[in-house]
Each structure stands twice: as C-alpha cells, then as structure tokens.
N, C-alpha and C. Protein backbone atom coordinates (compact mmCIF):
# COMPACT_ATOMS: atom_id res chain seq x y z
N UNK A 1 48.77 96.78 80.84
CA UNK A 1 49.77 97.63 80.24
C UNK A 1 50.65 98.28 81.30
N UNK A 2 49.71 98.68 82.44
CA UNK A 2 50.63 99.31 83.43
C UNK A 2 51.76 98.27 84.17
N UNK A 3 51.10 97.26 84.03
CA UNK A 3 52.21 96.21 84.99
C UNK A 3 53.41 95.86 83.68
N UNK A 4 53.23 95.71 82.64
CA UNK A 4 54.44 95.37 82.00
C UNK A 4 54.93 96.54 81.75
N UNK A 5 55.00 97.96 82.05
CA UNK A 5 55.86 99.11 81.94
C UNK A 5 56.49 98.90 83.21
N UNK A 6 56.00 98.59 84.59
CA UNK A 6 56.35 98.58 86.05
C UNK A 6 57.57 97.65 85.93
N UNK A 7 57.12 96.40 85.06
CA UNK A 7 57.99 95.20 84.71
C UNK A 7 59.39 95.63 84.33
N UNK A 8 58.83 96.08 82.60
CA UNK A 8 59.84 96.88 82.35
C UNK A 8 60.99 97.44 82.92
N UNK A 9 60.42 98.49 84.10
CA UNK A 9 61.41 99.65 84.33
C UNK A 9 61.86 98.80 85.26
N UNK A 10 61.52 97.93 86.57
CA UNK A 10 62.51 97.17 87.13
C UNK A 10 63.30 96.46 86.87
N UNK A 11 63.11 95.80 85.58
CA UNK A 11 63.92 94.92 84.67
C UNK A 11 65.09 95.39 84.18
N UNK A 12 65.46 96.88 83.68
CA UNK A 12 66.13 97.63 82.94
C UNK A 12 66.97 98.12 84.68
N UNK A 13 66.24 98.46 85.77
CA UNK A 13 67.00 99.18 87.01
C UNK A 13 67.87 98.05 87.70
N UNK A 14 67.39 96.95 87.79
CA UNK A 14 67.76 95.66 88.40
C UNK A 14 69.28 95.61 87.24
N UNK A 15 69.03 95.01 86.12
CA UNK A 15 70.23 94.87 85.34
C UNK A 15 71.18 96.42 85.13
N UNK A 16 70.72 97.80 85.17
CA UNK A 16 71.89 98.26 85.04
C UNK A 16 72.87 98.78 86.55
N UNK A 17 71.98 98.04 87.81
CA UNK A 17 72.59 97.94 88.91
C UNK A 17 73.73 96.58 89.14
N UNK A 18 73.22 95.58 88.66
CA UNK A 18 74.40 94.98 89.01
C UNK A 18 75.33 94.78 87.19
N UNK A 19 75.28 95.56 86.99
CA UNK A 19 76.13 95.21 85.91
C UNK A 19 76.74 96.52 85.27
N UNK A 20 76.47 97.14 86.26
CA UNK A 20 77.43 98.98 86.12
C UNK A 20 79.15 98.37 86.63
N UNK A 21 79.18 99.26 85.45
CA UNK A 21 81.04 99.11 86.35
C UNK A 21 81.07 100.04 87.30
N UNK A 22 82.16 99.61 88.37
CA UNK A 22 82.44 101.13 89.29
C UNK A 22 83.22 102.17 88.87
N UNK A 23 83.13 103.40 89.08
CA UNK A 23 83.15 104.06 88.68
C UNK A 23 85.04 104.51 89.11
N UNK A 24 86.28 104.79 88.17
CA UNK A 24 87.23 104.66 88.76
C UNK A 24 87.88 106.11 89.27
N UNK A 25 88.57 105.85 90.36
CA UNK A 25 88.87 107.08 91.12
C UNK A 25 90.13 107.59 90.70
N UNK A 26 90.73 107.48 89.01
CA UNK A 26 91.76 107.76 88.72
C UNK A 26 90.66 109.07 87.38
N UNK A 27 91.37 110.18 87.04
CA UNK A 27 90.68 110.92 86.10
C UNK A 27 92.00 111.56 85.75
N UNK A 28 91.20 112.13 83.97
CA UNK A 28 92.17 112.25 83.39
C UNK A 28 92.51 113.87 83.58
N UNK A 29 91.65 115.04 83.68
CA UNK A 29 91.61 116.10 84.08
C UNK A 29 93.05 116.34 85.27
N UNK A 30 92.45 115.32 86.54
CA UNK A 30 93.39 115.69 87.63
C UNK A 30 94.62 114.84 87.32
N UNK A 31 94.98 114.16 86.31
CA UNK A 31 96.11 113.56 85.95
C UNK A 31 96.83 114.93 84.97
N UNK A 32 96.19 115.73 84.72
CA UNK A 32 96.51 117.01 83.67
C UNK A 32 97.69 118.10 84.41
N UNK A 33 96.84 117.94 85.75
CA UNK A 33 97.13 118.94 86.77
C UNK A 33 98.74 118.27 87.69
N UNK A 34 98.83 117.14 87.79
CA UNK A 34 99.37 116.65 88.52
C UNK A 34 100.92 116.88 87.38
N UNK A 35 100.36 116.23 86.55
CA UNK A 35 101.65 116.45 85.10
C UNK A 35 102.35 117.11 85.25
N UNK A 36 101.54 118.70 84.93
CA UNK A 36 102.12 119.81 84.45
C UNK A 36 102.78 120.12 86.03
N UNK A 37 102.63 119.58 87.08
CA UNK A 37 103.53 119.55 88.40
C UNK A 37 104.25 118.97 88.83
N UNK A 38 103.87 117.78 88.17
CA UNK A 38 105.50 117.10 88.61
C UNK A 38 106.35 116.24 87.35
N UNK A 39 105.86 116.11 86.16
CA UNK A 39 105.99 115.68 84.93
C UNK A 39 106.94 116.92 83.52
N UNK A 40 106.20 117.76 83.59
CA UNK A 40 106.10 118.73 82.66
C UNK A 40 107.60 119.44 82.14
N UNK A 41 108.42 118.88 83.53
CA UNK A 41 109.43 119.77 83.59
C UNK A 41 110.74 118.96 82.18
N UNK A 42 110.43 117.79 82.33
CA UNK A 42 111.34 116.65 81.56
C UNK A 42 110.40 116.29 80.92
N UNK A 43 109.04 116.32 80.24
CA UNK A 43 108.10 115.70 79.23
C UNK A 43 106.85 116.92 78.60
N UNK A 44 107.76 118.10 78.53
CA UNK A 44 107.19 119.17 77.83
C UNK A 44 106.20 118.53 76.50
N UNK A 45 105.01 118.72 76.09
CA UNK A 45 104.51 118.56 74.61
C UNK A 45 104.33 117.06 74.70
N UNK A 46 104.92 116.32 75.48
CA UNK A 46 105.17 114.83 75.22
C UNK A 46 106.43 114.34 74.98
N UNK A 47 107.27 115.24 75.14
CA UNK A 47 108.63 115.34 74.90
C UNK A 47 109.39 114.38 75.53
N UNK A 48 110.76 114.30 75.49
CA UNK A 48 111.46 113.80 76.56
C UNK A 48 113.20 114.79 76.86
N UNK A 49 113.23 115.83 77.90
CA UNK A 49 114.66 116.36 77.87
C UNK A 49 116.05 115.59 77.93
N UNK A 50 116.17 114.64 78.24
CA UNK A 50 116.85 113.85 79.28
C UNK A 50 117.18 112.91 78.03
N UNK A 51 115.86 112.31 77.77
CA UNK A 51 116.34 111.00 76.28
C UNK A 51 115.61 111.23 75.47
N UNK A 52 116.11 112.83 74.28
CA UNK A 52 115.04 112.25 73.19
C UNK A 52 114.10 111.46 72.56
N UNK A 53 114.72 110.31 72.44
CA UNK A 53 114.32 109.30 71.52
C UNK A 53 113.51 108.55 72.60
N UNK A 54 113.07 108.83 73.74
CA UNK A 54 112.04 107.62 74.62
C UNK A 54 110.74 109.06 75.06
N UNK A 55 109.91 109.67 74.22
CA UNK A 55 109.15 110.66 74.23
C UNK A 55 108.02 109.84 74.75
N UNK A 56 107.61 110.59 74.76
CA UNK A 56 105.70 110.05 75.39
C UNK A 56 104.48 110.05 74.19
N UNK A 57 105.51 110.28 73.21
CA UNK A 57 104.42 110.17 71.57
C UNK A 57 103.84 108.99 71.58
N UNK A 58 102.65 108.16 70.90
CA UNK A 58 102.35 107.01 70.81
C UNK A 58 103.03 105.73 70.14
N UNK A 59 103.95 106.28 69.03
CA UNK A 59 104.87 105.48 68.61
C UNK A 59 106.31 105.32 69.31
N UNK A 60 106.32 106.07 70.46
CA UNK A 60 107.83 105.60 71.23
C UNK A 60 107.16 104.78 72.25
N UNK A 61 105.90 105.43 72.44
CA UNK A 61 105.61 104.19 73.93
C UNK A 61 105.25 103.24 73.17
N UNK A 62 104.95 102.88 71.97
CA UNK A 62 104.43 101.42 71.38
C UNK A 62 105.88 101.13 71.11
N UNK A 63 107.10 101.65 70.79
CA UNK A 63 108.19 101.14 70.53
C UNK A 63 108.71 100.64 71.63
N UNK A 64 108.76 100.98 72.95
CA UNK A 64 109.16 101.05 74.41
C UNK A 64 108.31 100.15 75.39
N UNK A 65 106.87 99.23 74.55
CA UNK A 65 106.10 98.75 75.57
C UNK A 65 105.82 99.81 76.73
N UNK A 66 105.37 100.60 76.42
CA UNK A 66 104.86 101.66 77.66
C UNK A 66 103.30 102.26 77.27
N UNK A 67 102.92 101.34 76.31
CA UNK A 67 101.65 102.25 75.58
C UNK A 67 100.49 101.68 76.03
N UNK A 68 100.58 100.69 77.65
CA UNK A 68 99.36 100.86 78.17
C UNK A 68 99.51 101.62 79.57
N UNK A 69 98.16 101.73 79.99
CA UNK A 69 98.48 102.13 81.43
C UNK A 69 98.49 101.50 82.43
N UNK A 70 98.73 100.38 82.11
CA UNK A 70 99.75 99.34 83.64
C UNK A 70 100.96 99.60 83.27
N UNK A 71 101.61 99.97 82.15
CA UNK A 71 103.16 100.29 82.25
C UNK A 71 103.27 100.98 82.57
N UNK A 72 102.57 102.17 81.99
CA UNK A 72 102.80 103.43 82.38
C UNK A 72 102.67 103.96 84.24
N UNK A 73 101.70 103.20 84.28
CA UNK A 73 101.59 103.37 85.93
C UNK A 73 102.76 102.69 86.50
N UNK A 74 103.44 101.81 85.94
CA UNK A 74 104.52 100.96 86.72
C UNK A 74 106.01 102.49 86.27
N UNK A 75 105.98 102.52 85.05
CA UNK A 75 107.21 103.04 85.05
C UNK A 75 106.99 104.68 86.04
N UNK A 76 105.84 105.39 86.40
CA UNK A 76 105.78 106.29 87.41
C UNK A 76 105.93 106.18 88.47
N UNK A 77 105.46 104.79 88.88
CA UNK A 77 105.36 104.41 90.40
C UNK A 77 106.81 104.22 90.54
N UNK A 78 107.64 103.38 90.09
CA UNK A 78 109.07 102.67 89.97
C UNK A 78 110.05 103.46 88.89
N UNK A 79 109.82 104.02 88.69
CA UNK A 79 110.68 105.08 87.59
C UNK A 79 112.14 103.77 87.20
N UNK A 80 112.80 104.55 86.18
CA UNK A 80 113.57 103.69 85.64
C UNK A 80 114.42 104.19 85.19
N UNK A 81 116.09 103.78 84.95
CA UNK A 81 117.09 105.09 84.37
C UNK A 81 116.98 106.13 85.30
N UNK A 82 117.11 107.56 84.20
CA UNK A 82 116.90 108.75 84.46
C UNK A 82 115.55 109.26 85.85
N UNK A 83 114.83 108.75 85.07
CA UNK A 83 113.61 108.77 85.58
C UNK A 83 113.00 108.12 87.01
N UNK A 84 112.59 109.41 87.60
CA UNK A 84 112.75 109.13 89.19
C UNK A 84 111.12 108.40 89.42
N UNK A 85 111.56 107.45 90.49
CA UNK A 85 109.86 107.00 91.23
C UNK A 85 109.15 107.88 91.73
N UNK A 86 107.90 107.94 91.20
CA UNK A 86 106.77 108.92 92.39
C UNK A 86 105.75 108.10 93.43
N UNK A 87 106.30 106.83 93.80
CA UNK A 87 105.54 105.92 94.37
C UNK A 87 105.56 106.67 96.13
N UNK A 88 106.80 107.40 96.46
CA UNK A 88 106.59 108.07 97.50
C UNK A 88 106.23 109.56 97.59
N UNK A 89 106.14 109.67 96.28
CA UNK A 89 105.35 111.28 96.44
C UNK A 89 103.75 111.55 96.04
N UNK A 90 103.44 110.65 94.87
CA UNK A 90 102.10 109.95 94.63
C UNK A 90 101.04 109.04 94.75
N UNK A 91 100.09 109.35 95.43
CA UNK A 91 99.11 108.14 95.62
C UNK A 91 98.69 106.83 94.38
N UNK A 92 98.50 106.13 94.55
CA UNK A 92 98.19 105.10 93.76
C UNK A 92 96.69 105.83 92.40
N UNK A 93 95.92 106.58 93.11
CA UNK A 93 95.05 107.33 91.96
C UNK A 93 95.77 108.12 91.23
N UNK A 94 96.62 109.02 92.19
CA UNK A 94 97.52 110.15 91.21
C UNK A 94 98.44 109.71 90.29
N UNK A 95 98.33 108.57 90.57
CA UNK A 95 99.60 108.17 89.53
C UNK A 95 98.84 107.41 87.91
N UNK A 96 97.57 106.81 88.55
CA UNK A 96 96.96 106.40 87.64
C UNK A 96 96.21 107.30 86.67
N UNK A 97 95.66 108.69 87.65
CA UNK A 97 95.04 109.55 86.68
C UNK A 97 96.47 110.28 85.54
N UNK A 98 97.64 110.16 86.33
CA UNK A 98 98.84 110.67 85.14
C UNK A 98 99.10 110.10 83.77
N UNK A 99 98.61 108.71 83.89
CA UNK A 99 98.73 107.40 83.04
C UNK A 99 97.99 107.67 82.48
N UNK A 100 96.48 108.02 82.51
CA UNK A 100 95.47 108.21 81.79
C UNK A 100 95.29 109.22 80.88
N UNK A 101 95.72 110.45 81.83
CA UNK A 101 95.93 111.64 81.25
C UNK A 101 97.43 111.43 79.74
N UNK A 102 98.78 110.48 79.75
CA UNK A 102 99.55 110.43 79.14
C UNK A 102 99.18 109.79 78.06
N UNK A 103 98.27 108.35 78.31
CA UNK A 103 97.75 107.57 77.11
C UNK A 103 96.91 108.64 76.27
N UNK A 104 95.43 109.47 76.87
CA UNK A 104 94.97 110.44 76.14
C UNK A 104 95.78 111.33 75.25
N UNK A 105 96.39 111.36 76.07
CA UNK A 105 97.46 112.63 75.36
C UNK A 105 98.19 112.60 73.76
N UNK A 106 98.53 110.64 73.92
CA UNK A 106 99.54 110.54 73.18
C UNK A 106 98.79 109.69 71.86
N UNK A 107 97.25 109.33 72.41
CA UNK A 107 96.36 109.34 71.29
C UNK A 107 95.90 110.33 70.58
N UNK A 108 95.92 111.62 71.40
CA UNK A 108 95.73 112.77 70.31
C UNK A 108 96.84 113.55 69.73
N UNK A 109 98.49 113.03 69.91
CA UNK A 109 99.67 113.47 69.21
C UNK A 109 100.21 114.43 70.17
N UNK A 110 99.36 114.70 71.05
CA UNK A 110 100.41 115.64 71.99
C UNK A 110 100.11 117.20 71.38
C-alpha cells in the first residue's frame, strides 16, 4: 500500500512538472497601473477622446479586430492614426500586461 501511494505521488509530481505551463510575466493588476499612466488620459471608462466610435468596449474591438491580445499588443507597441507607439516607452511585458488588463476590462463592460 505504501509503495503504490509513493507511486502515486511521483506519478502526479513527475506529470504536473513537465506539463505546467510557465508562468507569464505579463499581469493584469500591473497592466491596471500602467493604464491609468499612460492610457487613461484618451481611454477614460474604456472610452475613446480622440475617436468616439473606436472605444475599448468589447463590441468596438470585435468590430475593429482588436479583441485579442496580439492586436492589442500590436496596436500599443505600433500605435496607429491618432494613437501614439509605446514600443519606446514600454517594455514588451508592460505592454502585454496593458492588453490583458484591456481584454479583462472590456469583458466585464468597462
């Protein structure tokens, strides 16, 4: 009995070691923070000052193809129009935790 619990628990440690995802260094918290600092000023609520009608709601970014976060990370990194690049003011995480933090956001309506 003792050896098939021993079994067991290496069996269960072995598989959830190689088959953990890594863990990603983008979060949505410090994407919150980063927003409301360099975002917030032109995308109040989810808003948009600049172009109404291209908001950060879930139905303009599904209208706009922007409603995952490889777009979204592309249109921050590379900005577009109006909308300036943060590829030289933001790291590649900071930009991703913004993305994360915007998709959350715009799944719960803002």
């Amino acid at each position: 009995m003792r050896t098939l619990v021993t079994t067991a628990i290496l069996l269960i440690t072995f598989i959830s070691l190689f088959t953990a995802r890594p863990a990603l260094a983008a979060d949505s918290a410090v994407g919150a923070k980063i927003f409301s600092a360099n975002c917030a000023a032109c995308h109040m609520k989810g808003g948009n000052a600049v172009n109404p009608a291209k908001t950060l709601k879930k139905e303009a970014l599904a209208q706009y193809s922007k409603d995952t976060l490889d777009a979204i990370v592309a249109q921050v990194t590379n900005g577009k129009a109006a909308m300036p690049a943060f590829k030289s003011k933001l790291n590649a995480d900071q930009i991703e935790s913004v993305a994360m933090y915007v998709l959350e956001k715009a799944e719960q309506g803002w």
